[in-house]
PDB file of N, CA and C in Angstrom:
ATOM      1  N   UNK A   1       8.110 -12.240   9.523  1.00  0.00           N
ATOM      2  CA  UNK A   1       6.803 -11.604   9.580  1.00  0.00           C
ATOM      3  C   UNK A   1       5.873 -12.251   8.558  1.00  0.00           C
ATOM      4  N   UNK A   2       4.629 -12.934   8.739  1.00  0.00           N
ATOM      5  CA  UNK A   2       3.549 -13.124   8.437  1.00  0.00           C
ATOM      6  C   UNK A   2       2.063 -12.548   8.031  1.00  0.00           C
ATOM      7  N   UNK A   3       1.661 -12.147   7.231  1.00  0.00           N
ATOM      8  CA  UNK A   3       0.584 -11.807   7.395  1.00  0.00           C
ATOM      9  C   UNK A   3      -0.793 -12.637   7.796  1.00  0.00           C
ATOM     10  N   UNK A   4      -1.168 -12.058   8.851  1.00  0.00           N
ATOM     11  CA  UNK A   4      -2.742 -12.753   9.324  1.00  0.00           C
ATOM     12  C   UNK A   4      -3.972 -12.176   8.963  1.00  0.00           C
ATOM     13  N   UNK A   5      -4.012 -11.131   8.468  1.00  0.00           N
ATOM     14  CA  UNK A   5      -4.937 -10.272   7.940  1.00  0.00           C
ATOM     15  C   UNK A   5      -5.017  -9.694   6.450  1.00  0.00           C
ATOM     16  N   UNK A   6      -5.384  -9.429   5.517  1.00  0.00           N
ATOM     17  CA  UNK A   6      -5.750  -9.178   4.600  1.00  0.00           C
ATOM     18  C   UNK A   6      -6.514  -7.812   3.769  1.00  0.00           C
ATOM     19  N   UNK A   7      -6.404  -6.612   3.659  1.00  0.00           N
ATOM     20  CA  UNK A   7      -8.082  -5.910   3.201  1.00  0.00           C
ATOM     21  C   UNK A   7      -7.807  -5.336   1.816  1.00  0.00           C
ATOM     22  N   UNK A   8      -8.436  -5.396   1.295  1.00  0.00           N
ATOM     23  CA  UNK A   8      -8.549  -4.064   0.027  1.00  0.00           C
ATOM     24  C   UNK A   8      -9.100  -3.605  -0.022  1.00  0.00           C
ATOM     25  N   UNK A   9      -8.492  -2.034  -0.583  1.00  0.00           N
ATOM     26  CA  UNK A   9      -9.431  -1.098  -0.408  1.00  0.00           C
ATOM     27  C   UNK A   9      -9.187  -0.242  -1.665  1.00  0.00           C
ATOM     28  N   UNK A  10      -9.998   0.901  -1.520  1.00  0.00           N
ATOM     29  CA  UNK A  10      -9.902   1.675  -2.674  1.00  0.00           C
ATOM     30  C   UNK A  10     -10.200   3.010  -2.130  1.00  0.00           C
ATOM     31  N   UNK A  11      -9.143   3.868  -2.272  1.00  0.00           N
ATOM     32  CA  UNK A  11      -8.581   5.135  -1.384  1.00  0.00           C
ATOM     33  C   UNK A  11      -8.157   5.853  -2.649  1.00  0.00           C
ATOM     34  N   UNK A  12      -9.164   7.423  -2.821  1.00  0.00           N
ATOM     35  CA  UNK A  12      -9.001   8.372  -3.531  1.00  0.00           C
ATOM     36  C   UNK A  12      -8.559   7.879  -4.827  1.00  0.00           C
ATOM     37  N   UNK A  13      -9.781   6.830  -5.103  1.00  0.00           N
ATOM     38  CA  UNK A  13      -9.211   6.437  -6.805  1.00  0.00           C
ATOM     39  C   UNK A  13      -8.312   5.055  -7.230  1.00  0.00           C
ATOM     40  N   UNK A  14      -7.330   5.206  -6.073  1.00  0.00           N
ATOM     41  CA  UNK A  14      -6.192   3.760  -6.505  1.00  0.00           C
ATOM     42  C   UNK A  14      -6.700   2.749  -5.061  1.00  0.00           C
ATOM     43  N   UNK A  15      -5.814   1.520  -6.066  1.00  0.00           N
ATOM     44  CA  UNK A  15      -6.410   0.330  -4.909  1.00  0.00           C
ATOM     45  C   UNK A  15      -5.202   0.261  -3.785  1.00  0.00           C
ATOM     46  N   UNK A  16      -5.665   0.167  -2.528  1.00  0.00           N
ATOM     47  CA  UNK A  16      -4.692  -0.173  -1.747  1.00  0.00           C
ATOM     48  C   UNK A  16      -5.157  -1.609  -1.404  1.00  0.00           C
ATOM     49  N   UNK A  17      -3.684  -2.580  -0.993  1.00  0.00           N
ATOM     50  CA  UNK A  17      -4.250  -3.902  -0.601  1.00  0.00           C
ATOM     51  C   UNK A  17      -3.119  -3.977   1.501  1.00  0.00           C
ATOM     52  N   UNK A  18      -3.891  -3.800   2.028  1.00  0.00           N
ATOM     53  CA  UNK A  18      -3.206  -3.854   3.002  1.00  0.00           C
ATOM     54  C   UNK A  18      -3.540  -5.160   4.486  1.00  0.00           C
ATOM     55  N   UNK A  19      -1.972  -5.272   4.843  1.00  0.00           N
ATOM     56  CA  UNK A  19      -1.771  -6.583   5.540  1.00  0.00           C
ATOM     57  C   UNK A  19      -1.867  -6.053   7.245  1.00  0.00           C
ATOM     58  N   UNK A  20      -2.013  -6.742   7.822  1.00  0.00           N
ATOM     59  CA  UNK A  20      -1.534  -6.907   9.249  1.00  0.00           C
ATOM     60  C   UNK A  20      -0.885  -8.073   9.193  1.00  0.00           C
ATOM     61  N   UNK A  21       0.657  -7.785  10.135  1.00  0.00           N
ATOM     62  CA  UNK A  21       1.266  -8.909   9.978  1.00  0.00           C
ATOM     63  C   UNK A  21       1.219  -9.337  11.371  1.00  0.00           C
ATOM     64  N   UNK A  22       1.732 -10.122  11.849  1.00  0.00           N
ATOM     65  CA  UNK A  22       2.250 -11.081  13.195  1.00  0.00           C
ATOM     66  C   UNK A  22       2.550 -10.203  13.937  1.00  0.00           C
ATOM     67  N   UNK A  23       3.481  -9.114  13.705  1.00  0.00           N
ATOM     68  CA  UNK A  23       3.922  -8.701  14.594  1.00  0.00           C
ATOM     69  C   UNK A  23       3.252  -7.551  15.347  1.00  0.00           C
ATOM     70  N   UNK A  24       1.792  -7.345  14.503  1.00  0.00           N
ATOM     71  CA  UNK A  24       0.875  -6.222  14.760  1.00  0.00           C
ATOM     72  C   UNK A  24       1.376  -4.712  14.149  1.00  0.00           C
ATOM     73  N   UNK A  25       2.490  -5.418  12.726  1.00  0.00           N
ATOM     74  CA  UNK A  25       2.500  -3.836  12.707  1.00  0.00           C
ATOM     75  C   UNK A  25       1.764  -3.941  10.938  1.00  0.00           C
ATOM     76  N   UNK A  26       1.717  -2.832   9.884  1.00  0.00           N
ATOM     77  CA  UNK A  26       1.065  -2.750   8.627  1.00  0.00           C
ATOM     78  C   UNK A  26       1.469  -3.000   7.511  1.00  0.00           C
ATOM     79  N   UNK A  27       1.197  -3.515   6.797  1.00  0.00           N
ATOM     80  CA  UNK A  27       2.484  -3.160   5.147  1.00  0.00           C
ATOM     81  C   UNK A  27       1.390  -2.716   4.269  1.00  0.00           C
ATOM     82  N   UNK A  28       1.145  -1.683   3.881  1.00  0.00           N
ATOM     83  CA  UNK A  28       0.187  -1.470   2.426  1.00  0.00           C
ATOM     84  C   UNK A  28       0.753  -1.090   0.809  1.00  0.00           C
ATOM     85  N   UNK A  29       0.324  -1.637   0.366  1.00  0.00           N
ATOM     86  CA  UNK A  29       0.830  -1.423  -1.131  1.00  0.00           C
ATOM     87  C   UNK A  29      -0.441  -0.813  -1.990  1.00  0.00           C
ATOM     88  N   UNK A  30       0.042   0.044  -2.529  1.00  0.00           N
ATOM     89  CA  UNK A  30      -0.567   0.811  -3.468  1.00  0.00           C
ATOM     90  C   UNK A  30      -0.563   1.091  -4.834  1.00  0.00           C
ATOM     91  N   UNK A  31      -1.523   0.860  -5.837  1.00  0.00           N
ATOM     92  CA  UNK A  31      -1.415   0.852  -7.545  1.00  0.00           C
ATOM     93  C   UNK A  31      -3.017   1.744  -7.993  1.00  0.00           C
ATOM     94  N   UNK A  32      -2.583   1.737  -9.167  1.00  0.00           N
ATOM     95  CA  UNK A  32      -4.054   2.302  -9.623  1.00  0.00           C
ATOM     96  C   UNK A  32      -4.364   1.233 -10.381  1.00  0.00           C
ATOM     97  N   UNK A  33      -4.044   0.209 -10.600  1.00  0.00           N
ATOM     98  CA  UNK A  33      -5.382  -0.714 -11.303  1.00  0.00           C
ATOM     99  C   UNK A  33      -4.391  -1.956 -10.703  1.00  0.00           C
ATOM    100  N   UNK A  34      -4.955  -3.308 -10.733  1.00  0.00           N
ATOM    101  CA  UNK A  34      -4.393  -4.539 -10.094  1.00  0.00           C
ATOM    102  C   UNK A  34      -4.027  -5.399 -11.861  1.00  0.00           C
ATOM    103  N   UNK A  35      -3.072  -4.791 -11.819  1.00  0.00           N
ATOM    104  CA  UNK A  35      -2.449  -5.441 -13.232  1.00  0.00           C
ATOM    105  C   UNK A  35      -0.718  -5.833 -12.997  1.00  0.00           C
ATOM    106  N   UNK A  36      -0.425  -6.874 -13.200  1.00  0.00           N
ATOM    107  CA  UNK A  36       1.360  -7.752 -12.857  1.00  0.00           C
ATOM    108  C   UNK A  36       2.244  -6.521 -13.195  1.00  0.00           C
ATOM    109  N   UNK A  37       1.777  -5.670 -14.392  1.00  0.00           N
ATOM    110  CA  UNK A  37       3.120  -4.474 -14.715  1.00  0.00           C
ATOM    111  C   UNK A  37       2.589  -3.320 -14.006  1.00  0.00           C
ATOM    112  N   UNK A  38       2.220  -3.210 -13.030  1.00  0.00           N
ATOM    113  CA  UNK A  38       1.914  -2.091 -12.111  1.00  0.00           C
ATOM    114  C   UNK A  38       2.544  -1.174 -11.439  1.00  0.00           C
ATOM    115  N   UNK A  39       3.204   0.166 -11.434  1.00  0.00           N
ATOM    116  CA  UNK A  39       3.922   0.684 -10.462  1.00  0.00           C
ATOM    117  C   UNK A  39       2.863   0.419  -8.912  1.00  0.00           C
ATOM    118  N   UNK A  40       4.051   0.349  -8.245  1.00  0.00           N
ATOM    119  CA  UNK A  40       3.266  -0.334  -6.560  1.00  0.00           C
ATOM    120  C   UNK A  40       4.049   1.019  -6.013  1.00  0.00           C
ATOM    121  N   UNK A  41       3.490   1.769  -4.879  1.00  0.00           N
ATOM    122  CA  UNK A  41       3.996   1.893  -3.983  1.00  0.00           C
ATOM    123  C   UNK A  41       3.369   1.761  -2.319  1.00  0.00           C
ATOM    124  N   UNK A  42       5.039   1.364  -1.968  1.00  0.00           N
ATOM    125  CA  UNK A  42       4.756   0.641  -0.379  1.00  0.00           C
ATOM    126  C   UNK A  42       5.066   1.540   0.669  1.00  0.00           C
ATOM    127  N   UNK A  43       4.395   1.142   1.853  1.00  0.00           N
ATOM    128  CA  UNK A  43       4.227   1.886   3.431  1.00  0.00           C
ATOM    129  C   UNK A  43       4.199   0.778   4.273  1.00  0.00           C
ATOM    130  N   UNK A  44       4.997   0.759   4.945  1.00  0.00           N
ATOM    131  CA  UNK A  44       5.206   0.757   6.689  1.00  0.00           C
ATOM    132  C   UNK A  44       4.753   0.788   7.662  1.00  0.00           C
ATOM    133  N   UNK A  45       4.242   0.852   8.736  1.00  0.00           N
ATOM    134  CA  UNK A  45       3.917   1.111   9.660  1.00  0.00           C
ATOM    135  C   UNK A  45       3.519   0.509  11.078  1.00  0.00           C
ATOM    136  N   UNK A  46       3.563   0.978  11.940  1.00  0.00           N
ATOM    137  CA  UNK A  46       2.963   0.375  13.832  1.00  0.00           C
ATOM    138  C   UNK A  46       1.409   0.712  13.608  1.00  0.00           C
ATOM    139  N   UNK A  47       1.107   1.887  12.774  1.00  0.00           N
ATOM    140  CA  UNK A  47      -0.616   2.118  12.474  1.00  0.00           C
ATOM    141  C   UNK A  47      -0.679   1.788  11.201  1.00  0.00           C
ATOM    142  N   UNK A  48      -2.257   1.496  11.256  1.00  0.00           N
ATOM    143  CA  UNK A  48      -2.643   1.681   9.954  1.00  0.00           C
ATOM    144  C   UNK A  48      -3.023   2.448   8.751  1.00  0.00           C
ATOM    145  N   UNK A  49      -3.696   3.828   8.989  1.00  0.00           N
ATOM    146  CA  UNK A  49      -3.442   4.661   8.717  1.00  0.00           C
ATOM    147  C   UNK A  49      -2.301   5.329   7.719  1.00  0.00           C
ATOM    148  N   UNK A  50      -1.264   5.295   9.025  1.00  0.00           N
ATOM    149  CA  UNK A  50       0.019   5.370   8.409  1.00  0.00           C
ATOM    150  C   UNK A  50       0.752   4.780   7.681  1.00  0.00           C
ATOM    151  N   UNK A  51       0.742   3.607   7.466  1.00  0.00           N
ATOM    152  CA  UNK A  51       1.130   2.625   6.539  1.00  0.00           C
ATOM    153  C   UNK A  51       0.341   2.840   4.891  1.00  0.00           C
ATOM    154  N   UNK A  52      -1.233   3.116   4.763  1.00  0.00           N
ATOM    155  CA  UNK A  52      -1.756   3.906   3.900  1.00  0.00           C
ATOM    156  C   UNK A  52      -1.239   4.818   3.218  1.00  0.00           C
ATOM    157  N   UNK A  53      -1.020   5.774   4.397  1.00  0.00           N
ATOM    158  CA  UNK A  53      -0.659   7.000   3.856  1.00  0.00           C
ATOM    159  C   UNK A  53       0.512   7.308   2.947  1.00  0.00           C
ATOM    160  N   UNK A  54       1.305   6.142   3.899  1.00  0.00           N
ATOM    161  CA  UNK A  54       3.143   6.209   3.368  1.00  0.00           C
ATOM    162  C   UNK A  54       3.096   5.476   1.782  1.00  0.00           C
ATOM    163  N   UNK A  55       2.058   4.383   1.788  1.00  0.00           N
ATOM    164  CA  UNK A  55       1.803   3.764   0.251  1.00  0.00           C
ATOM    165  C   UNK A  55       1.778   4.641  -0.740  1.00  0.00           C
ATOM    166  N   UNK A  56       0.418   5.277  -0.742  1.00  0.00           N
ATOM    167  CA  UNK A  56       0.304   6.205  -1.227  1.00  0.00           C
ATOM    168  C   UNK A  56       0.880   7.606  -1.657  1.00  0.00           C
ATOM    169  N   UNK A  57       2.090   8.033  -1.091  1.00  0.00           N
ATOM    170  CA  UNK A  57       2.723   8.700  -1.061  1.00  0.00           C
ATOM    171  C   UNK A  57       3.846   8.403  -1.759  1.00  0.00           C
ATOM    172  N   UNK A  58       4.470   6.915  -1.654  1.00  0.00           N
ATOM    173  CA  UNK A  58       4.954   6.742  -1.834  1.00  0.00           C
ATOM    174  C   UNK A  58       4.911   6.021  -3.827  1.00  0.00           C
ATOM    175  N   UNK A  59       3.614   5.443  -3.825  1.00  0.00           N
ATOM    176  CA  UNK A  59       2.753   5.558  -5.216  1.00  0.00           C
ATOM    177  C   UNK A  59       2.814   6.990  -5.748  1.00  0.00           C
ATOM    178  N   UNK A  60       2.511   7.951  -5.647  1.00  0.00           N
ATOM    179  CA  UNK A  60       2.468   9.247  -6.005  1.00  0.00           C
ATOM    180  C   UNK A  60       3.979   9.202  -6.900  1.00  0.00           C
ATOM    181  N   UNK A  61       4.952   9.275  -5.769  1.00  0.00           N
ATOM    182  CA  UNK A  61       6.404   9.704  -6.327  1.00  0.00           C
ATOM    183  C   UNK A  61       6.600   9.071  -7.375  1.00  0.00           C
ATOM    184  N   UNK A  62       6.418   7.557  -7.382  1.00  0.00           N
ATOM    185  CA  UNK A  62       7.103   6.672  -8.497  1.00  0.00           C
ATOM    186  C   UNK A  62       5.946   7.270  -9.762  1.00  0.00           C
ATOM    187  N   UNK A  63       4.810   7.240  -9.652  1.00  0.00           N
ATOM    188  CA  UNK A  63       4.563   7.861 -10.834  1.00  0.00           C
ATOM    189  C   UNK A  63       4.912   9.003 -11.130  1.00  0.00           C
ATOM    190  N   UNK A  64       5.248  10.262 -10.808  1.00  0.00           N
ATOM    191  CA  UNK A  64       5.782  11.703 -10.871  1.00  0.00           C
ATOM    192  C   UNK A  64       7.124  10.996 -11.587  1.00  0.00           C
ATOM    193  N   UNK A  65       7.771   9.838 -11.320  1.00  0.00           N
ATOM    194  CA  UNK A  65       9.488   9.943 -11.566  1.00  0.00           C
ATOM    195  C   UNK A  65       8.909   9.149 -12.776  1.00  0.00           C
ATOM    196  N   UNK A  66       8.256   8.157 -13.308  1.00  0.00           N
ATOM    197  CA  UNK A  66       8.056   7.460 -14.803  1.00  0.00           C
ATOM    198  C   UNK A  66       7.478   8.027 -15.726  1.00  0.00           C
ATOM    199  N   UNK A  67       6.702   9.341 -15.428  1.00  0.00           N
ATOM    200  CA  UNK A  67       5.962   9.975 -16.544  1.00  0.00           C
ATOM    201  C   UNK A  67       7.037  11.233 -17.005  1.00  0.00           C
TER     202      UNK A  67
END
């Protein structure tokens, strides 16, 4: 899988940077500031949306579990 697409965005505060890959499905990764020691969290998805959402969600937890 490849990515052909590219976006960033900035969703309720943290940055999301999300792909479309080859295969038409999503990967988004999620941080609150774009710094190398960053907790990331990642999402999945056939939508986009959902792939967001799952980032983010998935960002949420890892910070709840390091603080």
């Amino acid at each position: 899988m490849e990515p052909i697409e590219r976006e960033l965005l900035k969703i309720r505060g943290k940055i999301v940077e999300l792909y479309r890959m080859d295969d038409n499905t999503y990967k988004a990764f999620a941080t609150e500031y774009l710094d190398d020691d960053e907790i990331v969290g990642v999402g999945e998805s056939d939508d986009r949306e959902s792939a967001i959402k799952l980032a983010l969600q998935d960002l949420y937890i890892e910070l709840k579990n390091t603080r």
